[in-house]
PDB file of N, CA and C in Angstrom:
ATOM      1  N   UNK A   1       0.837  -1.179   0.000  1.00  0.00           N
ATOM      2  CA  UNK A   1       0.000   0.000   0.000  1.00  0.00           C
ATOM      3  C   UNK A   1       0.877   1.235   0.000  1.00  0.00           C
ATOM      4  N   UNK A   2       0.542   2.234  -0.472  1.00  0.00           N
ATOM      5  CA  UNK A   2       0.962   3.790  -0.627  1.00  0.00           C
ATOM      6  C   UNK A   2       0.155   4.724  -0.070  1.00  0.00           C
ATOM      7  N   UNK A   3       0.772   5.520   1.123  1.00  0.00           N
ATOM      8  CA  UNK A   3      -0.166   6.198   1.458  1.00  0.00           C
ATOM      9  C   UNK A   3       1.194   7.718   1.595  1.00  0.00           C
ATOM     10  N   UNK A   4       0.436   8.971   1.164  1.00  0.00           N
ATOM     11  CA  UNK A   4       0.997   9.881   1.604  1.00  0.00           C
ATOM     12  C   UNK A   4       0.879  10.789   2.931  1.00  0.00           C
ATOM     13  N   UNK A   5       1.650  11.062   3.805  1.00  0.00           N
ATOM     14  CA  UNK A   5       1.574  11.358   4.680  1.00  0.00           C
ATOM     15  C   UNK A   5       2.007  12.741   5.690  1.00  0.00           C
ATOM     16  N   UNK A   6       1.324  12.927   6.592  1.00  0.00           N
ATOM     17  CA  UNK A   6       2.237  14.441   7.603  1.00  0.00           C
ATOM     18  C   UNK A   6       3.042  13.713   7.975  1.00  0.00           C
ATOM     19  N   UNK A   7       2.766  12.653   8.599  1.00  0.00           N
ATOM     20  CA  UNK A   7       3.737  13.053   9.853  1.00  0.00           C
ATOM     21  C   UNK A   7       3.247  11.125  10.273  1.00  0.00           C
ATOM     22  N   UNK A   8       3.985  10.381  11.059  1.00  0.00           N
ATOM     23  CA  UNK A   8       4.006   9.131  11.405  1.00  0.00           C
ATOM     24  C   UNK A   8       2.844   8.912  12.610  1.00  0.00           C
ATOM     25  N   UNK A   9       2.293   9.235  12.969  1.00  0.00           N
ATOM     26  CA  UNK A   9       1.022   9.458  13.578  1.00  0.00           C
ATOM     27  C   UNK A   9      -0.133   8.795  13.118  1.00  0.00           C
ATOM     28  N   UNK A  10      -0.178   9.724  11.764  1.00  0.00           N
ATOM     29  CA  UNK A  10      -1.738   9.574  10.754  1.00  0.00           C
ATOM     30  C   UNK A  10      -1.151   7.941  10.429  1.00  0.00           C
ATOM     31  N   UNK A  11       0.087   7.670  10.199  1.00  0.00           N
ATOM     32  CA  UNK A  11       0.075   6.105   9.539  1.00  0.00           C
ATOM     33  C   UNK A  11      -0.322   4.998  10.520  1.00  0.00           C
ATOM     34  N   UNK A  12       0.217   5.458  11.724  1.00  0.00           N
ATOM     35  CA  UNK A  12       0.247   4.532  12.456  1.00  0.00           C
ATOM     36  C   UNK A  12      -2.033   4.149  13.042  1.00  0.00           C
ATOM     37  N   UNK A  13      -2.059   5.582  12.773  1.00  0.00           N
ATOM     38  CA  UNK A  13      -3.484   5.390  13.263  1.00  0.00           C
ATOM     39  C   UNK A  13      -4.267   5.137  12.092  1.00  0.00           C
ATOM     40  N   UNK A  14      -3.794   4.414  10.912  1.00  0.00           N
ATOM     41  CA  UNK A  14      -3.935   4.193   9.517  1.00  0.00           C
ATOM     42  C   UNK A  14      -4.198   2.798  10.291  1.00  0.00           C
ATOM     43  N   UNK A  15      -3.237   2.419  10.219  1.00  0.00           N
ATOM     44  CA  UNK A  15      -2.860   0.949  10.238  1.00  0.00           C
ATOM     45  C   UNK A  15      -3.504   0.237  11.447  1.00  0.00           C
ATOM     46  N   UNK A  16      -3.798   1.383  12.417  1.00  0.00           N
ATOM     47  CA  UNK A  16      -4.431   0.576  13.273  1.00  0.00           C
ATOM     48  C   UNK A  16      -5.981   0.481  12.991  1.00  0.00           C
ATOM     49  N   UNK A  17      -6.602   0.952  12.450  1.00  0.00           N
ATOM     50  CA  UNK A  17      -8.171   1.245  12.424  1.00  0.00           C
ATOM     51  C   UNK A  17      -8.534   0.688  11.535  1.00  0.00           C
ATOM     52  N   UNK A  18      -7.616   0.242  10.354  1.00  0.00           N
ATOM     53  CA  UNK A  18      -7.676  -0.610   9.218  1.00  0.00           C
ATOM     54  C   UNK A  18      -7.294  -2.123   9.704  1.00  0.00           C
ATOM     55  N   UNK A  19      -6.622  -2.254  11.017  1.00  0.00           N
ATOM     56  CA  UNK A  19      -5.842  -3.657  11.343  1.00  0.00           C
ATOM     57  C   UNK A  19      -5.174  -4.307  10.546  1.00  0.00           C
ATOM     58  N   UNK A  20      -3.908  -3.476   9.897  1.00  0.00           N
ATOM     59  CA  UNK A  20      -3.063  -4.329   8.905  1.00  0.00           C
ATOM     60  C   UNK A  20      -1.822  -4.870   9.591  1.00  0.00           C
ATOM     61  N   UNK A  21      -1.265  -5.689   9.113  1.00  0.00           N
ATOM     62  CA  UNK A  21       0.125  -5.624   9.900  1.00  0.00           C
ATOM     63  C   UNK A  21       1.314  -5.753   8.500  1.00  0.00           C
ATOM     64  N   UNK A  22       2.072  -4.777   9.478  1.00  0.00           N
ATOM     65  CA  UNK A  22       2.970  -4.713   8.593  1.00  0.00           C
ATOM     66  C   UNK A  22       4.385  -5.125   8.692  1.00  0.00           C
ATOM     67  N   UNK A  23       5.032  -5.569   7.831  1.00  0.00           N
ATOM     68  CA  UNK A  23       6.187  -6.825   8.143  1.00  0.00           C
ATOM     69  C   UNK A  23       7.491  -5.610   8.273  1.00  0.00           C
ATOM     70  N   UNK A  24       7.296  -4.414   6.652  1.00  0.00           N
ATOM     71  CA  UNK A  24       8.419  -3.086   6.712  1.00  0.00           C
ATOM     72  C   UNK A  24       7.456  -2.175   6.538  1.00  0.00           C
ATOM     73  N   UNK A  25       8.125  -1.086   7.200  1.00  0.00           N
ATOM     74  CA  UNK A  25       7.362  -0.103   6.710  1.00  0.00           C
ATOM     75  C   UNK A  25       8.647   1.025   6.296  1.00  0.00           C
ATOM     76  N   UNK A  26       8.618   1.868   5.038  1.00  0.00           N
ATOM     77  CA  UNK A  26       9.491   2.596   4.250  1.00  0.00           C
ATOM     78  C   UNK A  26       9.314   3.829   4.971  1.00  0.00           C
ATOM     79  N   UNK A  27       9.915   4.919   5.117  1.00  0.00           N
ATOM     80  CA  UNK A  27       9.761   6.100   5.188  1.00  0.00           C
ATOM     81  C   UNK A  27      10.789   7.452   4.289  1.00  0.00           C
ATOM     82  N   UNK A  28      10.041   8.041   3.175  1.00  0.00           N
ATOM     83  CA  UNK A  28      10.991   8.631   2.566  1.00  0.00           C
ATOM     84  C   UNK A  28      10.688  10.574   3.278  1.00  0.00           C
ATOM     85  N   UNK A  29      11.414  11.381   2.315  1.00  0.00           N
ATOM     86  CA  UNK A  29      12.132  12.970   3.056  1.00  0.00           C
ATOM     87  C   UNK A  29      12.091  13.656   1.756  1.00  0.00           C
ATOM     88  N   UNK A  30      10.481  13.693   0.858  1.00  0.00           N
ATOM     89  CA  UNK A  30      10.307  14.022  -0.433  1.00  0.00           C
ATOM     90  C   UNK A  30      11.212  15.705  -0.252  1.00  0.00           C
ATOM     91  N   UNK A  31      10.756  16.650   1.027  1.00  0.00           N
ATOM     92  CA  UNK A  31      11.013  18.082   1.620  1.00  0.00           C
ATOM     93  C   UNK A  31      12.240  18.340   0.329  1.00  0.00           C
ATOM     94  N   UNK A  32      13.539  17.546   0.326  1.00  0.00           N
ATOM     95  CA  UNK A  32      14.879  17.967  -0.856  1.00  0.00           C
ATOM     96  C   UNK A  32      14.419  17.686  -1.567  1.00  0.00           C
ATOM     97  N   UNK A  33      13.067  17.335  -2.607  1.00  0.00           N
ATOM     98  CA  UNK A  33      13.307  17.362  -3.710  1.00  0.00           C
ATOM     99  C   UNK A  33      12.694  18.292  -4.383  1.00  0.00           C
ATOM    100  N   UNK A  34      12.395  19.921  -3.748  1.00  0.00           N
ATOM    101  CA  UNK A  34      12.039  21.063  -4.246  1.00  0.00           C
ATOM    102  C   UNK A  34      13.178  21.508  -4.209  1.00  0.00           C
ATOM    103  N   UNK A  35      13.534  22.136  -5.272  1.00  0.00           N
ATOM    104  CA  UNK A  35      14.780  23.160  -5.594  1.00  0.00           C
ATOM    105  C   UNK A  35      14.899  24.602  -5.205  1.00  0.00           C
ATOM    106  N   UNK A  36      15.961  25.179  -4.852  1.00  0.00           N
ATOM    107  CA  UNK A  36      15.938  27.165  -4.966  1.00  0.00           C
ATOM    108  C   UNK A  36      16.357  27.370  -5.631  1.00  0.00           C
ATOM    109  N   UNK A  37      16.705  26.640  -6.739  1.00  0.00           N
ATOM    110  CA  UNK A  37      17.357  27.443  -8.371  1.00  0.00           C
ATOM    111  C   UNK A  37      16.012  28.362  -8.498  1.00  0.00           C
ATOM    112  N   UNK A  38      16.336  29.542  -9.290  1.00  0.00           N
ATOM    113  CA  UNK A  38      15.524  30.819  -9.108  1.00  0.00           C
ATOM    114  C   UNK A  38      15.069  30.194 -10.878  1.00  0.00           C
ATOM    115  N   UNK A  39      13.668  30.632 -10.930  1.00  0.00           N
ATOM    116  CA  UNK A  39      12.750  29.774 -12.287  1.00  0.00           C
ATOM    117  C   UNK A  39      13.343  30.526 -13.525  1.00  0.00           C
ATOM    118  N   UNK A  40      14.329  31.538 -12.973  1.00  0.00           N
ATOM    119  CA  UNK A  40      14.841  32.542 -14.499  1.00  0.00           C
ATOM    120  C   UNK A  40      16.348  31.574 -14.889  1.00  0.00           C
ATOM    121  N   UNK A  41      16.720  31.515 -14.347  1.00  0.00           N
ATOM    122  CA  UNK A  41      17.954  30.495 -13.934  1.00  0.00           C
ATOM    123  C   UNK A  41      17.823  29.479 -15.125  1.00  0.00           C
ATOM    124  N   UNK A  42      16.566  28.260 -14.256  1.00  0.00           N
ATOM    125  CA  UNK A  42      16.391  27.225 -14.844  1.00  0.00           C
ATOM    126  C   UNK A  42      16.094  27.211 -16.352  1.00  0.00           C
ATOM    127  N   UNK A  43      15.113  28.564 -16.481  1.00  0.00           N
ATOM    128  CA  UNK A  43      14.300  28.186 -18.004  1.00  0.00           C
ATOM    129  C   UNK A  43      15.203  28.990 -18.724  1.00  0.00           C
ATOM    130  N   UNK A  44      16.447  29.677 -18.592  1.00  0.00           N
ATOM    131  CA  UNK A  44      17.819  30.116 -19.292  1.00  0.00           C
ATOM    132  C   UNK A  44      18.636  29.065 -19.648  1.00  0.00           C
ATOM    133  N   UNK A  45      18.967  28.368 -18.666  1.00  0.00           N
ATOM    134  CA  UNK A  45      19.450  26.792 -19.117  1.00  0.00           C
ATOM    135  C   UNK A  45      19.064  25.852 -19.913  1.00  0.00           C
ATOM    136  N   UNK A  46      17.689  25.383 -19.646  1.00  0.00           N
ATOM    137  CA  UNK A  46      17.236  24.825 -20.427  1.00  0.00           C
ATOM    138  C   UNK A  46      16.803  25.380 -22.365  1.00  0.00           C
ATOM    139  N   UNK A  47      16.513  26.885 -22.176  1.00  0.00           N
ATOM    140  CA  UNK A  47      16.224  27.123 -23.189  1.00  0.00           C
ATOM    141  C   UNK A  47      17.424  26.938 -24.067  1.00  0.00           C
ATOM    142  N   UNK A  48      18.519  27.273 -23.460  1.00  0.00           N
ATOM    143  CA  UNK A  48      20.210  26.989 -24.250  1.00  0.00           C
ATOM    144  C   UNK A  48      20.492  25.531 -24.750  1.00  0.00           C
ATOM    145  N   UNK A  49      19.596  24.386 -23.823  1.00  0.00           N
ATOM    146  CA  UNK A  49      19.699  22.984 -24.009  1.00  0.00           C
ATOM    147  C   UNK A  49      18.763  22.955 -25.279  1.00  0.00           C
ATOM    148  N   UNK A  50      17.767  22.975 -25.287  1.00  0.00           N
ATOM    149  CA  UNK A  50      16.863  23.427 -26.725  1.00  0.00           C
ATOM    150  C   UNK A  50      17.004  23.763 -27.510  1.00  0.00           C
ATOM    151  N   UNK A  51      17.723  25.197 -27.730  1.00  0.00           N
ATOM    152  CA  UNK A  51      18.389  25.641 -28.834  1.00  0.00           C
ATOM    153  C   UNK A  51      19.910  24.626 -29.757  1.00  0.00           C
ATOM    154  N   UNK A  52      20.094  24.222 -28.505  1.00  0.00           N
ATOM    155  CA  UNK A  52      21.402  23.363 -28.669  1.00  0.00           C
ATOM    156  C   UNK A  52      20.921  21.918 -29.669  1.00  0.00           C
ATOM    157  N   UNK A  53      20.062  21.297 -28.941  1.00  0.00           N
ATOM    158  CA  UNK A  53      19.153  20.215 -29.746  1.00  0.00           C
ATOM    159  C   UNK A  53      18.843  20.118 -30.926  1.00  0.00           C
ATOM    160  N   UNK A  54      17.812  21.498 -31.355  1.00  0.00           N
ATOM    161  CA  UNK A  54      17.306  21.977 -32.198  1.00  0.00           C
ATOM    162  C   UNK A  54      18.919  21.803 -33.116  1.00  0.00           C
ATOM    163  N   UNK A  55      19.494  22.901 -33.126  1.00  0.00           N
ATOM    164  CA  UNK A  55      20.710  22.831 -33.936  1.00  0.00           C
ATOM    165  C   UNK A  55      21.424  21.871 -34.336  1.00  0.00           C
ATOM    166  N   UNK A  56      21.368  21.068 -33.505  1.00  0.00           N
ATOM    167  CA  UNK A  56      22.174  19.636 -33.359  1.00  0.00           C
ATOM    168  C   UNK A  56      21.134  19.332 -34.953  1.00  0.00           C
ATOM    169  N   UNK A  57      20.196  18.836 -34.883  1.00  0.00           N
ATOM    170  CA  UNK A  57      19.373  18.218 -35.598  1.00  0.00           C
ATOM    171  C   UNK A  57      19.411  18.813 -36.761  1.00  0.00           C
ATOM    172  N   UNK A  58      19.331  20.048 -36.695  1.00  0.00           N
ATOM    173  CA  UNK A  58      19.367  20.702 -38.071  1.00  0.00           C
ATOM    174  C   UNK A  58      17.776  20.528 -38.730  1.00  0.00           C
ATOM    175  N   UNK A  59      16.911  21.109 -37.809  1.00  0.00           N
ATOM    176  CA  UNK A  59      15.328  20.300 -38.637  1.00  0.00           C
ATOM    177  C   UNK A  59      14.715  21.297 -37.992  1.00  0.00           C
ATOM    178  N   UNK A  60      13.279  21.804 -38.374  1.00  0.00           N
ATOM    179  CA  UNK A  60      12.773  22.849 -38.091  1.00  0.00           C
ATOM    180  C   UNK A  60      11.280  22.343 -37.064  1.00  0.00           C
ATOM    181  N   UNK A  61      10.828  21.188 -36.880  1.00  0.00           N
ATOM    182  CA  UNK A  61       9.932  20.762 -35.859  1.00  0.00           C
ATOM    183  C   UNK A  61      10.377  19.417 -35.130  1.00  0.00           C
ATOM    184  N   UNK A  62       9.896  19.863 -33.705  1.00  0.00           N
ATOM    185  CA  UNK A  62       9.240  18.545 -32.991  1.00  0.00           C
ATOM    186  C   UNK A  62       8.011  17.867 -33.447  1.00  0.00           C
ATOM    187  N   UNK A  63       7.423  17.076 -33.578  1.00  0.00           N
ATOM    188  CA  UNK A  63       6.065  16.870 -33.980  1.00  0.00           C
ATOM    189  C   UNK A  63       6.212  15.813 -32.803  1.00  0.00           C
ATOM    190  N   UNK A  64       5.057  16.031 -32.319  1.00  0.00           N
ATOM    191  CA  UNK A  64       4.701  15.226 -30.731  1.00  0.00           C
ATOM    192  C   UNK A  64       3.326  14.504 -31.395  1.00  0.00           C
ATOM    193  N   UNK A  65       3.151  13.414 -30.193  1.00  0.00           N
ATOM    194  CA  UNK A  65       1.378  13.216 -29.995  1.00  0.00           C
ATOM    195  C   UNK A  65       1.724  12.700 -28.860  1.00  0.00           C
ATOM    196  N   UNK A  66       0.762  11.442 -28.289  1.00  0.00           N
ATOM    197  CA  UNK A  66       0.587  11.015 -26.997  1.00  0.00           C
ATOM    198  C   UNK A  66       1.103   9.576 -26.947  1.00  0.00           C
ATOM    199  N   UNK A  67       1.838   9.378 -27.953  1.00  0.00           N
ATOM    200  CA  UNK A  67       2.873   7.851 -28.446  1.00  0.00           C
ATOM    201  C   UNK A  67       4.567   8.356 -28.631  1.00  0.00           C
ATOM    202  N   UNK A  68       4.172   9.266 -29.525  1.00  0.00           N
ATOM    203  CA  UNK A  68       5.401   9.228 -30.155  1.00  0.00           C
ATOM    204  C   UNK A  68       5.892  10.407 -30.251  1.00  0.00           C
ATOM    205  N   UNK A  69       7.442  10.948 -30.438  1.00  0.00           N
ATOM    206  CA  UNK A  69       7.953  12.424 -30.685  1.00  0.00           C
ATOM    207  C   UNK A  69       9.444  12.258 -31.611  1.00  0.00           C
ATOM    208  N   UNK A  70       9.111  12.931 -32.802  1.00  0.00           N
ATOM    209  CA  UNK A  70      10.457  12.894 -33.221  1.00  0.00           C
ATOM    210  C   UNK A  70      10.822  14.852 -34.268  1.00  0.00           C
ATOM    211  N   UNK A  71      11.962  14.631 -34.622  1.00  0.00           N
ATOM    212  CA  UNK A  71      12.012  15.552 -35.533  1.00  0.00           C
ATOM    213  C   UNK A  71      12.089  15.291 -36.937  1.00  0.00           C
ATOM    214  N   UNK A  72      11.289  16.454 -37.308  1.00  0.00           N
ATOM    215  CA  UNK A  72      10.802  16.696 -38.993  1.00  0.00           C
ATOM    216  C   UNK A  72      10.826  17.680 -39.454  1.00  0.00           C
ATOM    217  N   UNK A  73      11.240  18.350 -40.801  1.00  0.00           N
ATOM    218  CA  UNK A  73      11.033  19.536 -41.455  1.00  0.00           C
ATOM    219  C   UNK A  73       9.821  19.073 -42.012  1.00  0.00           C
ATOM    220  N   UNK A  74       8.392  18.189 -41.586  1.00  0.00           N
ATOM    221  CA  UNK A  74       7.652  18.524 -42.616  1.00  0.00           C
ATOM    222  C   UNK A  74       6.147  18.617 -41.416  1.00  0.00           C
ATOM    223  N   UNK A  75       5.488  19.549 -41.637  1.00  0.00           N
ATOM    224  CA  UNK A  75       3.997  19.178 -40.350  1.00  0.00           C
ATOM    225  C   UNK A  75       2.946  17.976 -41.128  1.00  0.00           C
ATOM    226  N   UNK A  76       3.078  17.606 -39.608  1.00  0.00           N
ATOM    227  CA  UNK A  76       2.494  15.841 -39.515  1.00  0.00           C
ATOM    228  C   UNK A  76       1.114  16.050 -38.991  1.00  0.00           C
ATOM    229  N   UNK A  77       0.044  15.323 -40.250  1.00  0.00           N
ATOM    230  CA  UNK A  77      -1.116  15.019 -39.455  1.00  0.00           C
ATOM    231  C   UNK A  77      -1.351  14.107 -38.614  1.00  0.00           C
ATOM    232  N   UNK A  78      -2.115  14.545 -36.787  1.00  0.00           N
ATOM    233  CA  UNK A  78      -2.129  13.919 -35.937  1.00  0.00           C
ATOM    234  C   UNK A  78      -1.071  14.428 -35.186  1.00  0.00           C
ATOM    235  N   UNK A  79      -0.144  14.932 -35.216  1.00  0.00           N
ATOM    236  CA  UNK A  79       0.973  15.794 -34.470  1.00  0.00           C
ATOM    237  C   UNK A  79       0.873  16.722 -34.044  1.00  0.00           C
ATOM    238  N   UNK A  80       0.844  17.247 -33.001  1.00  0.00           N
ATOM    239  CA  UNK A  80       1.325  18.601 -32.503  1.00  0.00           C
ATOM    240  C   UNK A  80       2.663  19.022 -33.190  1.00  0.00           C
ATOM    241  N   UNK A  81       2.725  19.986 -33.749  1.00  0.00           N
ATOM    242  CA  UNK A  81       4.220  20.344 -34.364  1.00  0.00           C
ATOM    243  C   UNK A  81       4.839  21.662 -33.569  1.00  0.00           C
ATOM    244  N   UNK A  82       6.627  21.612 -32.909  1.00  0.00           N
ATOM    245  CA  UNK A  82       6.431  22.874 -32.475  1.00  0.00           C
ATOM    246  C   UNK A  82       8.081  23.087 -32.776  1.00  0.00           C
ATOM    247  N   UNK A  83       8.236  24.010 -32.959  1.00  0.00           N
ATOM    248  CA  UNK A  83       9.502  24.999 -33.600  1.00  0.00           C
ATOM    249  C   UNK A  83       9.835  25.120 -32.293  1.00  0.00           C
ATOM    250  N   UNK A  84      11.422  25.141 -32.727  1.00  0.00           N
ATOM    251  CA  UNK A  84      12.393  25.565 -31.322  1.00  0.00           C
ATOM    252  C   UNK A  84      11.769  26.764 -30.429  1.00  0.00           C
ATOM    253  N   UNK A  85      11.931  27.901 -31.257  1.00  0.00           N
ATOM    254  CA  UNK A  85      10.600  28.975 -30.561  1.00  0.00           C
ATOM    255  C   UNK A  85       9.282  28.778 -29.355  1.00  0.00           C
ATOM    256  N   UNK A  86       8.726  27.974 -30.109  1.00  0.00           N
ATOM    257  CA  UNK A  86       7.637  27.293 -29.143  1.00  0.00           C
ATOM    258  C   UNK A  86       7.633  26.439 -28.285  1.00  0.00           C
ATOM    259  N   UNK A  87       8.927  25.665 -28.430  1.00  0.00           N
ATOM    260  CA  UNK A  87       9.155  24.647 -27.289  1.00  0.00           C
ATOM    261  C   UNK A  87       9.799  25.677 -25.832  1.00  0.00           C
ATOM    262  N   UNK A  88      10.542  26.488 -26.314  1.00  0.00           N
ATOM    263  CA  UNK A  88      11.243  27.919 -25.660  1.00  0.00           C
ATOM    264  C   UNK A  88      10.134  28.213 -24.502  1.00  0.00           C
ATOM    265  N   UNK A  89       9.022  29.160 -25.415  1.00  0.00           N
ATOM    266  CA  UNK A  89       8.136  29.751 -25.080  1.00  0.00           C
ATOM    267  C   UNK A  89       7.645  28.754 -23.750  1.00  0.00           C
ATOM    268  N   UNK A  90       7.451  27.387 -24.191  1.00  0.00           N
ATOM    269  CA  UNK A  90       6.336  27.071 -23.616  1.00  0.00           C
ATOM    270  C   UNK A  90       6.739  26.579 -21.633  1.00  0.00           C
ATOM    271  N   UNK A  91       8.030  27.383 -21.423  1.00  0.00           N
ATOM    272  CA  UNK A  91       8.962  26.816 -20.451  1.00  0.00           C
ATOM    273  C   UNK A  91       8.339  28.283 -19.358  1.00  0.00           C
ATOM    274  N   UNK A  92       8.132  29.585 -20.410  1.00  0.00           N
ATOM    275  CA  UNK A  92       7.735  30.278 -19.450  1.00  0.00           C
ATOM    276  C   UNK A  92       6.217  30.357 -18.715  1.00  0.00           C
ATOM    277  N   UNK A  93       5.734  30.809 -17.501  1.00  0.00           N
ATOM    278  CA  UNK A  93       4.300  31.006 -17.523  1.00  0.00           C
ATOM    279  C   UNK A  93       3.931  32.187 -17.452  1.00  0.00           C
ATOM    280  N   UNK A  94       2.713  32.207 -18.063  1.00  0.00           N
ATOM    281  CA  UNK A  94       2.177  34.112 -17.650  1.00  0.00           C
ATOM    282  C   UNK A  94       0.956  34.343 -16.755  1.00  0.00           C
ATOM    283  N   UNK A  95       0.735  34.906 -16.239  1.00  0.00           N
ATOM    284  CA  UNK A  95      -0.890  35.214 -15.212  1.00  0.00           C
ATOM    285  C   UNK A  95      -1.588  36.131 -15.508  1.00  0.00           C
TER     286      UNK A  95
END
């Protein structure tokens, strides 16, 4: 079973009200796996990794769907198609 949790308390009063027994029980410390790289930082980096890609390839789209992703100079029906530009773009958010 998977349960997410505060604090070792709620599990334990999980486990008791449910009457499971348990042989291990795991405990992970998700707290480090939020970053303070500042979001201008990150999407500067990455956009340089993109551009870098893009070039590498020498081809003017991604064409995506919900299977498959490759690059093409030609737009694919059934594809999302998106230019280095737009893959860029789509790293920032606006409100």
């Amino acid at each position: 079973m998977f349960w997410s949790i505060k604090n070792s308390t709620e599990v334990l009063g999980k486990l008791q009200y449910n009457r499971y027994l348990a042989s291990t029980v795991s405990a992970y410390d998700f707290s480090t796996l939020y970053t303070t790289l500042p979001h201008n930082l990150i999407t500067e980096k990455l956009t340089k990794l993109i551009q870098k890609t893009f070039g590498r390839e020498k081809i003017l789209f991604l064409a995506c769907n919900a299977n498959h992703a490759f690059f093409t100079d030609e737009q694919m029906k059934h594809y999302t198609v998106w230019t280095c530009s737009d893959v860029c773009k789509s790293l920032c958010f606006s409100s």
